[in-house]
N, C-alpha and C. Protein backbone atom coordinates (compact mmCIF):
# COMPACT_ATOMS: atom_id res chain seq x y z
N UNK A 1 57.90 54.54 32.04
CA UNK A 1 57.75 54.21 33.44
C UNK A 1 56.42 54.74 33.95
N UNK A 2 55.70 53.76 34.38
CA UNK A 2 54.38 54.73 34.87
C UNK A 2 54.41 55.10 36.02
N UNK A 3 55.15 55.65 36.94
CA UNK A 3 55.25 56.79 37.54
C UNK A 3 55.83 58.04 37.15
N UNK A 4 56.39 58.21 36.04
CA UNK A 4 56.54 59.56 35.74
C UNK A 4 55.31 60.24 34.87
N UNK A 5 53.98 58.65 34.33
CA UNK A 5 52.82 60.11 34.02
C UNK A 5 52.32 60.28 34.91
N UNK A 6 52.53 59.99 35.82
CA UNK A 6 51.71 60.55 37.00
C UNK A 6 51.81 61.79 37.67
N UNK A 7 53.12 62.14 37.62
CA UNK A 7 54.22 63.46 38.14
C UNK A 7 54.98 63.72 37.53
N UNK A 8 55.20 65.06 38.42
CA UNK A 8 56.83 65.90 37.35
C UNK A 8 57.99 64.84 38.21
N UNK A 9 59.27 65.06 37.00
CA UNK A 9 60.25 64.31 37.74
C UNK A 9 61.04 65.26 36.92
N UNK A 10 62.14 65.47 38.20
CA UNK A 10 63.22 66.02 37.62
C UNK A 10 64.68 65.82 37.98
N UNK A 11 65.64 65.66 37.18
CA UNK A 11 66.84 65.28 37.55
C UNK A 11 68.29 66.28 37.55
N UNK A 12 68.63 65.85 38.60
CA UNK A 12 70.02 66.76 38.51
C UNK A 12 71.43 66.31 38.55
N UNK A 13 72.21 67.37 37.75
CA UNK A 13 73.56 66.76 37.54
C UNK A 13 74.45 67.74 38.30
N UNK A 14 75.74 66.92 39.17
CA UNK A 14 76.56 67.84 39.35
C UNK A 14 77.66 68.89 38.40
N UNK A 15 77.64 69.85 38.45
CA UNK A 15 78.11 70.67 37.88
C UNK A 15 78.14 70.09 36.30
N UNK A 16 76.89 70.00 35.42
CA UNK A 16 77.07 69.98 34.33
C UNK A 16 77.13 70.84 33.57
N UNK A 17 77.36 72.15 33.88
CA UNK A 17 77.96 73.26 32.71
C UNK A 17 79.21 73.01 32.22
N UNK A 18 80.17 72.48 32.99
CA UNK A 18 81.32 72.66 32.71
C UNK A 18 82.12 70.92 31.77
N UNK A 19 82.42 70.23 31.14
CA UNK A 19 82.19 69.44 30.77
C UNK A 19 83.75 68.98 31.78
N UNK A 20 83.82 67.65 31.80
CA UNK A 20 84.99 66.89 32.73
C UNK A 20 86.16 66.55 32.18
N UNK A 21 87.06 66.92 32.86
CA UNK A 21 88.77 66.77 32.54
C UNK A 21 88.83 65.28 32.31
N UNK A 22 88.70 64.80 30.98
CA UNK A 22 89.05 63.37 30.88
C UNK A 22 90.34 63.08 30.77
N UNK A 23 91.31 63.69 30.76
CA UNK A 23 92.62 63.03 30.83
C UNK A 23 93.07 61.79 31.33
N UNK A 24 92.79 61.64 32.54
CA UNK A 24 93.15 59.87 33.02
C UNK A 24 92.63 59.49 32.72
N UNK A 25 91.34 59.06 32.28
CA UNK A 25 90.81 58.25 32.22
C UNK A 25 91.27 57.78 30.67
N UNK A 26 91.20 58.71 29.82
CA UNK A 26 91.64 58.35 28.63
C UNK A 26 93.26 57.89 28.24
N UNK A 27 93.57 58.29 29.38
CA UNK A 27 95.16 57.74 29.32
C UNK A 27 94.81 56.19 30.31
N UNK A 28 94.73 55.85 30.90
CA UNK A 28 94.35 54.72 31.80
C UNK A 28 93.29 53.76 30.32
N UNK A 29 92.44 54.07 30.06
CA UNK A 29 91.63 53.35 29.13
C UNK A 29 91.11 52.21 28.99
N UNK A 30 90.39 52.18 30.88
CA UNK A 30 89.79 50.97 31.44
C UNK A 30 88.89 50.07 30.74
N UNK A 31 89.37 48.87 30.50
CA UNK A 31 88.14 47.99 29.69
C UNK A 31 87.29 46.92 31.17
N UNK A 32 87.83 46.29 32.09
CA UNK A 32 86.90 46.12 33.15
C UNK A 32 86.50 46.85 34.05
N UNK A 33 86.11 47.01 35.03
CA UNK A 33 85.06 47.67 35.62
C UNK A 33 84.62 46.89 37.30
N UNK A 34 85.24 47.09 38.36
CA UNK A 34 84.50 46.26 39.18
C UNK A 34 83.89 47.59 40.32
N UNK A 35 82.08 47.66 40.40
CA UNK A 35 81.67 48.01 41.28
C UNK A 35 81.62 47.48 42.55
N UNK A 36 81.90 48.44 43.43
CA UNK A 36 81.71 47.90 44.95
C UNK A 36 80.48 48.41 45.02
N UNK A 37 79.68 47.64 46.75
CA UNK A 37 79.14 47.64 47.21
C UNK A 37 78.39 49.25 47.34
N UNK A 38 77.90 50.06 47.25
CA UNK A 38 77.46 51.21 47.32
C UNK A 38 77.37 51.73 49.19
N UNK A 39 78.46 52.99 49.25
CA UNK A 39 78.03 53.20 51.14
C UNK A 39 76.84 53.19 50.73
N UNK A 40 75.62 53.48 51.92
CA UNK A 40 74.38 54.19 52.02
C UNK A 40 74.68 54.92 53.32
N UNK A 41 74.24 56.12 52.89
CA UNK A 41 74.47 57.43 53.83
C UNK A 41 72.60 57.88 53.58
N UNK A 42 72.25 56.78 53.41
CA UNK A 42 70.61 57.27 53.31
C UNK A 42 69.78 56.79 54.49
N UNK A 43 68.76 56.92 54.92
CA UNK A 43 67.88 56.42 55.93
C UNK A 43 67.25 54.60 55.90
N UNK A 44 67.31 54.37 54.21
CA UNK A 44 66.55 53.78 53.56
C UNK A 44 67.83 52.46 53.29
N UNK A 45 67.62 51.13 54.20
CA UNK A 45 68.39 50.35 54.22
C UNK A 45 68.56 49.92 52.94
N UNK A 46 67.58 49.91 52.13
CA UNK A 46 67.66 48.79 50.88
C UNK A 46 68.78 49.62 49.28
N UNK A 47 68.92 50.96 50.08
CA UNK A 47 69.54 51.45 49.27
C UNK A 47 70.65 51.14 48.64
N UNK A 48 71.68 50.51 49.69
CA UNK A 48 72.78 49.98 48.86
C UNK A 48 72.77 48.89 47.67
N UNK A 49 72.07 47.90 47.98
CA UNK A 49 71.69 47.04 46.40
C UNK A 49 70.71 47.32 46.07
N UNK A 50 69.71 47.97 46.42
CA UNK A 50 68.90 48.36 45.53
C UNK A 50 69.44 49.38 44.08
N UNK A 51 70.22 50.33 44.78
CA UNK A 51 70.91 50.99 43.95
C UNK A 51 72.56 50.13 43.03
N UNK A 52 72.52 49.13 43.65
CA UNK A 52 73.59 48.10 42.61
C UNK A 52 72.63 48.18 41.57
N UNK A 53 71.84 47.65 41.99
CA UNK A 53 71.42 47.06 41.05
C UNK A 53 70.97 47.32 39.40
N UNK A 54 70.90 48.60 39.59
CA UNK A 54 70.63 49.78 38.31
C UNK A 54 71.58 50.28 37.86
N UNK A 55 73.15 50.19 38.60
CA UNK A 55 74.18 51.15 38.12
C UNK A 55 74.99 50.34 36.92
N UNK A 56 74.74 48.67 36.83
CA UNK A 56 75.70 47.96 36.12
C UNK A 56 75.26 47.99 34.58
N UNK A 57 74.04 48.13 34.25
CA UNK A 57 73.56 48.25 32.80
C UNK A 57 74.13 49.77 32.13
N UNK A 58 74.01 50.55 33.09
CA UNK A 58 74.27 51.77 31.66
C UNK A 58 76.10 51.98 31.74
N UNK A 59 76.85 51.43 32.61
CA UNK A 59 78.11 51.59 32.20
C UNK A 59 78.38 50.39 31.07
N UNK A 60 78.09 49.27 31.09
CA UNK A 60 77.59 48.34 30.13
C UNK A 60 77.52 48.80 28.81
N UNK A 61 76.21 49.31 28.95
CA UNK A 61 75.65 50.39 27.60
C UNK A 61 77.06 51.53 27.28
N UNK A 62 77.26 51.61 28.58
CA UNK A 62 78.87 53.03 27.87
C UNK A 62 80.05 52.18 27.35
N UNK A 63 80.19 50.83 27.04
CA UNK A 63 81.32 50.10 26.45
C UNK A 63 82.30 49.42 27.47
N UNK A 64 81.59 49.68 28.90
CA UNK A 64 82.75 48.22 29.63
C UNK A 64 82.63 46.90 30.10
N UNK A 65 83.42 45.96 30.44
CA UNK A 65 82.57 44.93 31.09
C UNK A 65 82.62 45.32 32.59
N UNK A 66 81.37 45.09 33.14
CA UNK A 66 81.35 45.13 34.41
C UNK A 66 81.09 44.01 35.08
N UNK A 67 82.01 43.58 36.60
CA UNK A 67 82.11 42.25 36.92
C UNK A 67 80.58 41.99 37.78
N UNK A 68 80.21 40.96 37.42
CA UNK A 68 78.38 40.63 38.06
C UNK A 68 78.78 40.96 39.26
N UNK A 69 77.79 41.70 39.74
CA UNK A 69 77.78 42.09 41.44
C UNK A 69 77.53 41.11 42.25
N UNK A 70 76.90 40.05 42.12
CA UNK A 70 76.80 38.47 42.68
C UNK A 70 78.37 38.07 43.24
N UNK A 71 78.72 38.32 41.98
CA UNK A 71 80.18 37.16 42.32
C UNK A 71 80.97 38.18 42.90
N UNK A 72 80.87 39.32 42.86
CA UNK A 72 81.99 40.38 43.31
C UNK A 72 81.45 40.06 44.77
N UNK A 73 80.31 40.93 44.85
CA UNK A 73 79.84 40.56 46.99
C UNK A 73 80.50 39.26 47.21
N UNK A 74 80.05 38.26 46.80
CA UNK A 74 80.56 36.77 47.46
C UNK A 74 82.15 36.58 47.78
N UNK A 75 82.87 37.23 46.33
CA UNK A 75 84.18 37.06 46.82
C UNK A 75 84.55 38.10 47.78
N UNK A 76 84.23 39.24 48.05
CA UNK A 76 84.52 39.85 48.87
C UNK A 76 84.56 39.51 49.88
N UNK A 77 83.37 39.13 50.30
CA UNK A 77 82.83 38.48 51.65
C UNK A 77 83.73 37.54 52.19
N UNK A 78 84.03 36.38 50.88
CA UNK A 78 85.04 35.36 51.35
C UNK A 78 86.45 35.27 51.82
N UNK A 79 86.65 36.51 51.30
CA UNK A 79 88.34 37.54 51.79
C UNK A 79 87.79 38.54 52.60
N UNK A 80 87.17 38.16 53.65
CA UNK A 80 87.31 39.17 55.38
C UNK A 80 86.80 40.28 54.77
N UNK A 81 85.97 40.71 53.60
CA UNK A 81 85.18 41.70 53.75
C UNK A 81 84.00 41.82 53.68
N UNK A 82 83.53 41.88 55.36
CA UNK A 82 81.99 41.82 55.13
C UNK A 82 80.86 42.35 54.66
N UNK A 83 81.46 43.33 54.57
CA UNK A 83 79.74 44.59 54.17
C UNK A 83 80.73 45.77 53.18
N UNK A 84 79.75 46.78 52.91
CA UNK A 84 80.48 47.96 52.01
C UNK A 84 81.40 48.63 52.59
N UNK A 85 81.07 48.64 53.89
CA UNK A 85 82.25 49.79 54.54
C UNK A 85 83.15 49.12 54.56
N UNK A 86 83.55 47.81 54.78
CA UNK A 86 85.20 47.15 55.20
C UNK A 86 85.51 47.24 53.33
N UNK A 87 84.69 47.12 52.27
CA UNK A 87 85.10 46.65 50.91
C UNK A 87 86.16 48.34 50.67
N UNK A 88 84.89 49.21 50.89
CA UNK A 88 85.35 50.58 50.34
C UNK A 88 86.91 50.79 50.91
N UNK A 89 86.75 50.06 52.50
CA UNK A 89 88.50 50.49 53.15
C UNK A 89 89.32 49.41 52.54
N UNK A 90 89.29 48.31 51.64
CA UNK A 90 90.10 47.76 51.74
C UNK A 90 91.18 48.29 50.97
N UNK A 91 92.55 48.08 50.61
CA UNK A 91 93.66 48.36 49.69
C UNK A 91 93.35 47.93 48.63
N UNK A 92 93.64 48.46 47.39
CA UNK A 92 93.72 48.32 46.38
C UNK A 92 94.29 46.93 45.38
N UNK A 93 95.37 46.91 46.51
CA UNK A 93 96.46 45.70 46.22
C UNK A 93 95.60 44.14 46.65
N UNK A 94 94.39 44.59 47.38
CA UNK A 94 93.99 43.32 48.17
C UNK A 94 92.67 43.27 47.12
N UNK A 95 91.92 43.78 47.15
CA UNK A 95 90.79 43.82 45.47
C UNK A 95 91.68 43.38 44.30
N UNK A 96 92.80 43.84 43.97
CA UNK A 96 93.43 43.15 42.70
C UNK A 96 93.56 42.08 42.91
N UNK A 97 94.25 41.43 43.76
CA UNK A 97 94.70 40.12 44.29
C UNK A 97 93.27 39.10 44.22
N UNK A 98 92.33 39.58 44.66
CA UNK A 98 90.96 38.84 44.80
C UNK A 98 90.37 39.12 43.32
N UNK A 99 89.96 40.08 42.58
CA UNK A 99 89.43 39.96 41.15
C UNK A 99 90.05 40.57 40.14
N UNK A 100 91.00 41.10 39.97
CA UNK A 100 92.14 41.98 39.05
C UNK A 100 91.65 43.12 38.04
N UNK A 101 90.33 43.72 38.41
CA UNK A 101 89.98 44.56 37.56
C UNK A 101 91.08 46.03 37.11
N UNK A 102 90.53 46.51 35.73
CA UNK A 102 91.24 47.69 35.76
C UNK A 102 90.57 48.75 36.42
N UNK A 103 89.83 48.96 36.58
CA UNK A 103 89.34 49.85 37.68
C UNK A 103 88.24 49.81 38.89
N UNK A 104 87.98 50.54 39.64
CA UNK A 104 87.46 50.04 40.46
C UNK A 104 86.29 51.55 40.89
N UNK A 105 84.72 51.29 40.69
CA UNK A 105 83.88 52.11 41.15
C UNK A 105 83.31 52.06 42.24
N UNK A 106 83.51 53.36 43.09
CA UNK A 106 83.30 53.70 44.35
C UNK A 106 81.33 54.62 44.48
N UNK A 107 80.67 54.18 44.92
CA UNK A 107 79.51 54.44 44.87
C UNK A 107 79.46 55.11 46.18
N UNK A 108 78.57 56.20 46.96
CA UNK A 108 78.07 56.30 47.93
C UNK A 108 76.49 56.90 47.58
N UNK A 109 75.45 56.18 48.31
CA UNK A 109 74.26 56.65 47.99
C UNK A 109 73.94 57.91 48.85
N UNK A 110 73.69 59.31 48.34
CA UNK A 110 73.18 60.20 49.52
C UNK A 110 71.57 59.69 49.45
N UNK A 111 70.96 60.05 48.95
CA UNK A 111 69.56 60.10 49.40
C UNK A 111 69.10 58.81 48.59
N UNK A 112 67.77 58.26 49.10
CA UNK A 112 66.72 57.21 48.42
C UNK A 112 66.35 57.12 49.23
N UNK A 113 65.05 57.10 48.71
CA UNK A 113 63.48 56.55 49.35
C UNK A 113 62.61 57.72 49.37
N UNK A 114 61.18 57.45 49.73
CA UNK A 114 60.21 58.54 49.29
C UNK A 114 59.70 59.17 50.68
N UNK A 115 59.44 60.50 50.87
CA UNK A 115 58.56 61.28 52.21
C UNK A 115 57.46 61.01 51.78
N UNK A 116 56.55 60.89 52.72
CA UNK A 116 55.13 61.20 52.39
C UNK A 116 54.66 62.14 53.75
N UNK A 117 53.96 62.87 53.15
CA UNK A 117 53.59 64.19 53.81
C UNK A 117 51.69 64.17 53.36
N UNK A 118 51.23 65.22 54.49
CA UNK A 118 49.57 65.30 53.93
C UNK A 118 49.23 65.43 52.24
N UNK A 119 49.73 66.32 51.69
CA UNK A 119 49.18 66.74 50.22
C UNK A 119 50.70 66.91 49.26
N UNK A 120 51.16 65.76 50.29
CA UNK A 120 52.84 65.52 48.86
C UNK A 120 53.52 64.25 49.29
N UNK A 121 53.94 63.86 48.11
CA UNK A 121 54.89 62.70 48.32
C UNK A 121 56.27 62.87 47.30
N UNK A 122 57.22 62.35 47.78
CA UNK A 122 58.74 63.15 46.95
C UNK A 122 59.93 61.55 47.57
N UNK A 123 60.60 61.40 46.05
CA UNK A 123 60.88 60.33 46.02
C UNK A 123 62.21 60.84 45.40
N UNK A 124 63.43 60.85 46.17
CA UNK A 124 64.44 60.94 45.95
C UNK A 124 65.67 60.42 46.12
N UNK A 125 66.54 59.85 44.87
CA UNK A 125 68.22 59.34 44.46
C UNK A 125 69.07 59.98 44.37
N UNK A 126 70.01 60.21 45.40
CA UNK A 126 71.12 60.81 44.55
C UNK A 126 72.43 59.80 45.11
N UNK A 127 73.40 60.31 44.06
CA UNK A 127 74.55 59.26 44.83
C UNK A 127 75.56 60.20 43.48
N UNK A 128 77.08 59.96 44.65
CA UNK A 128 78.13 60.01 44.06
C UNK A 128 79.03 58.83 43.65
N UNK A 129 79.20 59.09 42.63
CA UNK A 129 80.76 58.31 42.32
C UNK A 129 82.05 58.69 41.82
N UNK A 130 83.00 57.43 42.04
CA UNK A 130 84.55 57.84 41.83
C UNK A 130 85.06 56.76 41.69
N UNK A 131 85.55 56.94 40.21
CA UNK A 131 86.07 55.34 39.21
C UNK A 131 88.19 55.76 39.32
N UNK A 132 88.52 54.76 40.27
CA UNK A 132 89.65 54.51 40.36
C UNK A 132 90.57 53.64 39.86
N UNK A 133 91.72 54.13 39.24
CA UNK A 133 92.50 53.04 38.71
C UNK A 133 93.25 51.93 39.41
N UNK A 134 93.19 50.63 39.10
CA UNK A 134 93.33 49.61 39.84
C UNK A 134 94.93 49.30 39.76
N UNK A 135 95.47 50.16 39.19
CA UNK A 135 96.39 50.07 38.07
C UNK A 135 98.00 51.36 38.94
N UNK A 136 96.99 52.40 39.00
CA UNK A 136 97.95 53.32 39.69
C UNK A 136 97.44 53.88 41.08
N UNK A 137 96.31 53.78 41.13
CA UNK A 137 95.20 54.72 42.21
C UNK A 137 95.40 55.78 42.22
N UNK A 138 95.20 56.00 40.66
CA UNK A 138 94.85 57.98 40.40
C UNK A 138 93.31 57.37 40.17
N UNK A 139 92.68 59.06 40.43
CA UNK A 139 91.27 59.22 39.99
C UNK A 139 91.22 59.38 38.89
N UNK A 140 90.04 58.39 38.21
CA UNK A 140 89.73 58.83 36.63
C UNK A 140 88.50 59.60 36.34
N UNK A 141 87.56 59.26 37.18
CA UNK A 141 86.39 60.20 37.51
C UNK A 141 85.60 60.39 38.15
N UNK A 142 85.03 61.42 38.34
CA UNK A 142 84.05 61.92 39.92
C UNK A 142 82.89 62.10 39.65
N UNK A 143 82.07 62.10 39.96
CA UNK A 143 80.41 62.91 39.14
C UNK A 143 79.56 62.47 40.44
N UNK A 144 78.37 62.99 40.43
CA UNK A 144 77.13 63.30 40.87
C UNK A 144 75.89 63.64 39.80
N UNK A 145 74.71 62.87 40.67
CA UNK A 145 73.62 62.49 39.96
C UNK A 145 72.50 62.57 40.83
N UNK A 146 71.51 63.17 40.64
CA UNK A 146 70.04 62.95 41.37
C UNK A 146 68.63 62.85 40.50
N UNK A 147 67.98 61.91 41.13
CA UNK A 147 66.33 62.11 40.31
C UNK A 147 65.34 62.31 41.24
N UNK A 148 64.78 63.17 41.19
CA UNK A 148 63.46 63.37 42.24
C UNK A 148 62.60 63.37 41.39
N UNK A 149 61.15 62.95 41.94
CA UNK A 149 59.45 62.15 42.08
C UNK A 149 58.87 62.98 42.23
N UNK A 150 58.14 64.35 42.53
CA UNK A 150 56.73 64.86 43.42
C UNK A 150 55.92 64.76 42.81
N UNK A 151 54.91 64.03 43.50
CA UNK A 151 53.47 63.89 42.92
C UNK A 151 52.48 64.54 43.02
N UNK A 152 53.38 66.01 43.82
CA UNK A 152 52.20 67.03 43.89
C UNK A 152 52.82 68.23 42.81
N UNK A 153 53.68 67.42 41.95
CA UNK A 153 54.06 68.91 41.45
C UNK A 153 53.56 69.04 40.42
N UNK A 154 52.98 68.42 39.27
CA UNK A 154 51.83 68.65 38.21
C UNK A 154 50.56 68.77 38.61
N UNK A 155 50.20 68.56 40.17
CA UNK A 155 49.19 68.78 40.44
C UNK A 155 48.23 70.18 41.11
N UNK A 156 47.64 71.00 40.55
CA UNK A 156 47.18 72.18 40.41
C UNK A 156 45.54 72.45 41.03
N UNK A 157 45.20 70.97 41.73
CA UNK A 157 44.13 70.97 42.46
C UNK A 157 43.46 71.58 43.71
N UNK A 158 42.72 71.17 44.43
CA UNK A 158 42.18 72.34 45.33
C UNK A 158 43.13 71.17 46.76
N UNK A 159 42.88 71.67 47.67
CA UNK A 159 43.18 70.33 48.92
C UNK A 159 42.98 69.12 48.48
N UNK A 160 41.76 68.79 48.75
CA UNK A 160 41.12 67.58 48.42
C UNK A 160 42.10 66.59 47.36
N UNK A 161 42.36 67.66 46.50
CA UNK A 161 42.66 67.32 44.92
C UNK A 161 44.04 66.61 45.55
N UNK A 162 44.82 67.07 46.30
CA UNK A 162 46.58 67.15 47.04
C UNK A 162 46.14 65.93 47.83
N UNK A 163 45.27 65.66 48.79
CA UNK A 163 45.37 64.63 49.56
C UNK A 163 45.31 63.44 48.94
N UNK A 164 44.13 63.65 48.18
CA UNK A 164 43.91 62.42 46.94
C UNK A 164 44.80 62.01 46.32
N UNK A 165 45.96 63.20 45.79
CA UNK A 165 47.34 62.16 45.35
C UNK A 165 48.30 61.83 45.78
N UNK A 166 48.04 62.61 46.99
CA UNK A 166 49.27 61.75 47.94
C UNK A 166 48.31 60.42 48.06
N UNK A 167 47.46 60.23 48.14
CA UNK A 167 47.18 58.85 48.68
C UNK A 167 47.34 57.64 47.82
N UNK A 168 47.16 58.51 46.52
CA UNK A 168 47.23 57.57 45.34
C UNK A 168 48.85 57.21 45.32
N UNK A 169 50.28 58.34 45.35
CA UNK A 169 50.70 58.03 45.49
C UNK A 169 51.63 57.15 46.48
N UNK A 170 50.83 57.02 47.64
CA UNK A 170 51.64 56.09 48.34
C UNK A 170 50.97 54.84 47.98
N UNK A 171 49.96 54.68 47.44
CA UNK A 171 49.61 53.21 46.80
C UNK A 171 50.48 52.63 46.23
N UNK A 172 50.39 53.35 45.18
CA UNK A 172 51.34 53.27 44.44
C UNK A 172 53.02 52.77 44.71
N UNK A 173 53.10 53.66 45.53
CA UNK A 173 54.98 53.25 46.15
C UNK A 173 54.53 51.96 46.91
N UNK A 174 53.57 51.36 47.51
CA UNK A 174 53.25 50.21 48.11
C UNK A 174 53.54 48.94 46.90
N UNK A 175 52.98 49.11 45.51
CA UNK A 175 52.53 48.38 45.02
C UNK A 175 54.04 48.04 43.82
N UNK A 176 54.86 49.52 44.08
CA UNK A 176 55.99 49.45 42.93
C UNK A 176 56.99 49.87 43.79
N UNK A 177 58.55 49.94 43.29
CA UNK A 177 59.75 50.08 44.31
C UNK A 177 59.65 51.63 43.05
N UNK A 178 59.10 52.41 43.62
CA UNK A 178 59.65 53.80 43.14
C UNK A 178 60.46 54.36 43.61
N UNK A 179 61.49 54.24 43.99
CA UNK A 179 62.98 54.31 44.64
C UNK A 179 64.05 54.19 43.39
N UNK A 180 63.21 52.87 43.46
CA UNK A 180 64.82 51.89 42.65
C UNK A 180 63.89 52.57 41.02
N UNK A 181 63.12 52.90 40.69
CA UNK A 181 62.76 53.33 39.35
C UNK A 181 63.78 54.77 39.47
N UNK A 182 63.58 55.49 40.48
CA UNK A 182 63.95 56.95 40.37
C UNK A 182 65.86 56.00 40.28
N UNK A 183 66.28 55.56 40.61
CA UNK A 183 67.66 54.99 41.17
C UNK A 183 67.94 54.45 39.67
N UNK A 184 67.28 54.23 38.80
CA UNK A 184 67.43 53.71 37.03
C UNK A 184 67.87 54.91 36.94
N UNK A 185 67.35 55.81 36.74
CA UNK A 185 67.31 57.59 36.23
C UNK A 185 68.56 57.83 36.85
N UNK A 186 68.48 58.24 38.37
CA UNK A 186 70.35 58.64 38.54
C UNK A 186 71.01 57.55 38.13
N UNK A 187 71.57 56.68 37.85
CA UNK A 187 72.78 56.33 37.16
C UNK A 187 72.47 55.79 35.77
N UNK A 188 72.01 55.99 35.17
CA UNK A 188 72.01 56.25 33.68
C UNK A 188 72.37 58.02 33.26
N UNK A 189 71.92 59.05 34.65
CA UNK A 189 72.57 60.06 34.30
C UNK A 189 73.26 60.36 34.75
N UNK A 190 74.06 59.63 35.62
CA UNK A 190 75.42 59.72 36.33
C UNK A 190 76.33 59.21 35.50
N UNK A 191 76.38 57.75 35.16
CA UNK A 191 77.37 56.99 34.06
C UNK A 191 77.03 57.78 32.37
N UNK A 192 75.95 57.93 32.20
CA UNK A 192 75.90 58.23 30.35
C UNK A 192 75.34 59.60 30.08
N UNK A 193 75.47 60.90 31.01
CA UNK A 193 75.45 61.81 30.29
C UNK A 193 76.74 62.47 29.91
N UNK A 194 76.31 63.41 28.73
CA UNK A 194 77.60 63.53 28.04
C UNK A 194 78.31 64.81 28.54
N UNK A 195 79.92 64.45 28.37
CA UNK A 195 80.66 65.51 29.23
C UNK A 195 80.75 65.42 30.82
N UNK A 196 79.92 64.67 31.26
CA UNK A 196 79.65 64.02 32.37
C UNK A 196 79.79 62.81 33.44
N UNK A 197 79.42 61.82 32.52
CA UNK A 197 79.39 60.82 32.85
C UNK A 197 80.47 60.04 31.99
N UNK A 198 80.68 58.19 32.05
CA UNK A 198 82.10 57.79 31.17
C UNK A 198 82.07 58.09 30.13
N UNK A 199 83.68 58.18 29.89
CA UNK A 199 83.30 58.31 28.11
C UNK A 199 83.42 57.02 27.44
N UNK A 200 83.30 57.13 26.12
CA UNK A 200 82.98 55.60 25.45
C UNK A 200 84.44 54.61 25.65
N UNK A 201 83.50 53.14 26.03
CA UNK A 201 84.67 52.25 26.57
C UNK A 201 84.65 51.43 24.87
N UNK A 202 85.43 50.22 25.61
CA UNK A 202 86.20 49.43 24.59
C UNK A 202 85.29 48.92 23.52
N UNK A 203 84.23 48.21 24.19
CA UNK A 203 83.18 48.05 24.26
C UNK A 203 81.40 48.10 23.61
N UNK A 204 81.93 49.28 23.40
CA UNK A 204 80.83 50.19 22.42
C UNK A 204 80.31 49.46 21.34
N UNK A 205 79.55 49.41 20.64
CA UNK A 205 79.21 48.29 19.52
C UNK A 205 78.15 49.20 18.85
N UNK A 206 77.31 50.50 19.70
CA UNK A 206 75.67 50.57 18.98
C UNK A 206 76.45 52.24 18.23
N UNK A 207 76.02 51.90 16.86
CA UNK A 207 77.16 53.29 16.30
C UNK A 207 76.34 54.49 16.24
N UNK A 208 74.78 54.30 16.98
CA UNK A 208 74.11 55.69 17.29
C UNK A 208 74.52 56.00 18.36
N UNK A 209 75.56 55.49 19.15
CA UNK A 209 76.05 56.13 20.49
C UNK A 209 77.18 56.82 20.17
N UNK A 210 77.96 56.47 19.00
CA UNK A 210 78.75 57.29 18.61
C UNK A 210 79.08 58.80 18.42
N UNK A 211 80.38 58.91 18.76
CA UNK A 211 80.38 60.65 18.37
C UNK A 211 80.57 61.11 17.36
């Protein structure tokens, strides 16, 4: 990605010391997958599909099918739910009825989008999720994920040196969605880190992902 030679980037996981109680999930042993709409609890409108849009490949990559977010919004929409907030309230019983997945992922975006400041710019994703069974509506899993951008943080210059890359980097964010790049990073390390994120679905096929 060429914004990370540009800067340090660093990412964070919620509580990854401790590895995650997979029990339901492995008893449940979801092979579809339907994401909703992502809240955005961020400033940054484009966050909610912007951030779809990155989360459906690496659960993919973790072995499930996930239903195209195209056809999921549309049918939603077409059954009286207009936006993320009416999807997230709807019943369970009323999402089955409309696409019958075995489970169902709950997204909320906290942060996306970048500050720019005199001699810094900082570009930050984070978002939670919570993969529910469509099946019983127990929780199968919870996690948290963030990636932050600063483009002043490899940089060791005088002033001059700081203004100059903030300027470069807001070119830059002009010219590329460095949002939705940092928004690849949290959910590839939200869905596929290990102990963390899902564990291997039905799905799986690449046997270097194997345990």
């Amino acid at each position: 990605m060429k914004i990370i030679s540009l800067a340090f980037l660093a990412l964070g996981l919620g509580a990854c010391a401790t590895p995650k109680d997979y029990t339901e999930f492995k008893k449940e042993k979801p092979k579809s997958i339907l994401v909703l709409p992502p809240l955005n609890e961020s400033t940054e409108i484009q966050g909610t599909y912007s951030f779809l849009s990155t989360i459906t490949q690496p659960i993919a990559e973790q072995g499930y099918y996930v239903f195209p977010v195209a056809m999921v919004d549309r049918l939603l929409r077409d059954n009286g739910l207009p936006g993320p907030g009416e999807m997230h309230q709807a019943s369970m019983k009323k999402i089955k009825e409309i696409i019958n997945p075995d489970a169902v992922l709950y997204i909320v975006v906290n942060k996306y989008g970048t500050k720019f400041q005199v001699i810094d710019s900082n570009t930050t994703v984070e978002a939670t999720g919570r993969l529910v069974s469509a099946k019983t509506g127990k929780i199968l899993w919870e996690g948290t994920a963030s990636a932050n951008h600063s483009a002043n943080a490899a940089n060791q210059g005088g002033f001059l040196a700081h203004v100059l890359n903030a300027a470069v980097s807001q070119a830059i964010n002009d010219s590329l969605d460095s949002s939705r790049e940092i928004a690849v990073l949290t959910s590839n390390a939200l869905i596929r880190t290990k102990n963390q994120g899902f564990i291997e679905g039905p799905y799986l096929v690449d046997s270097k992902l194997k345990k």
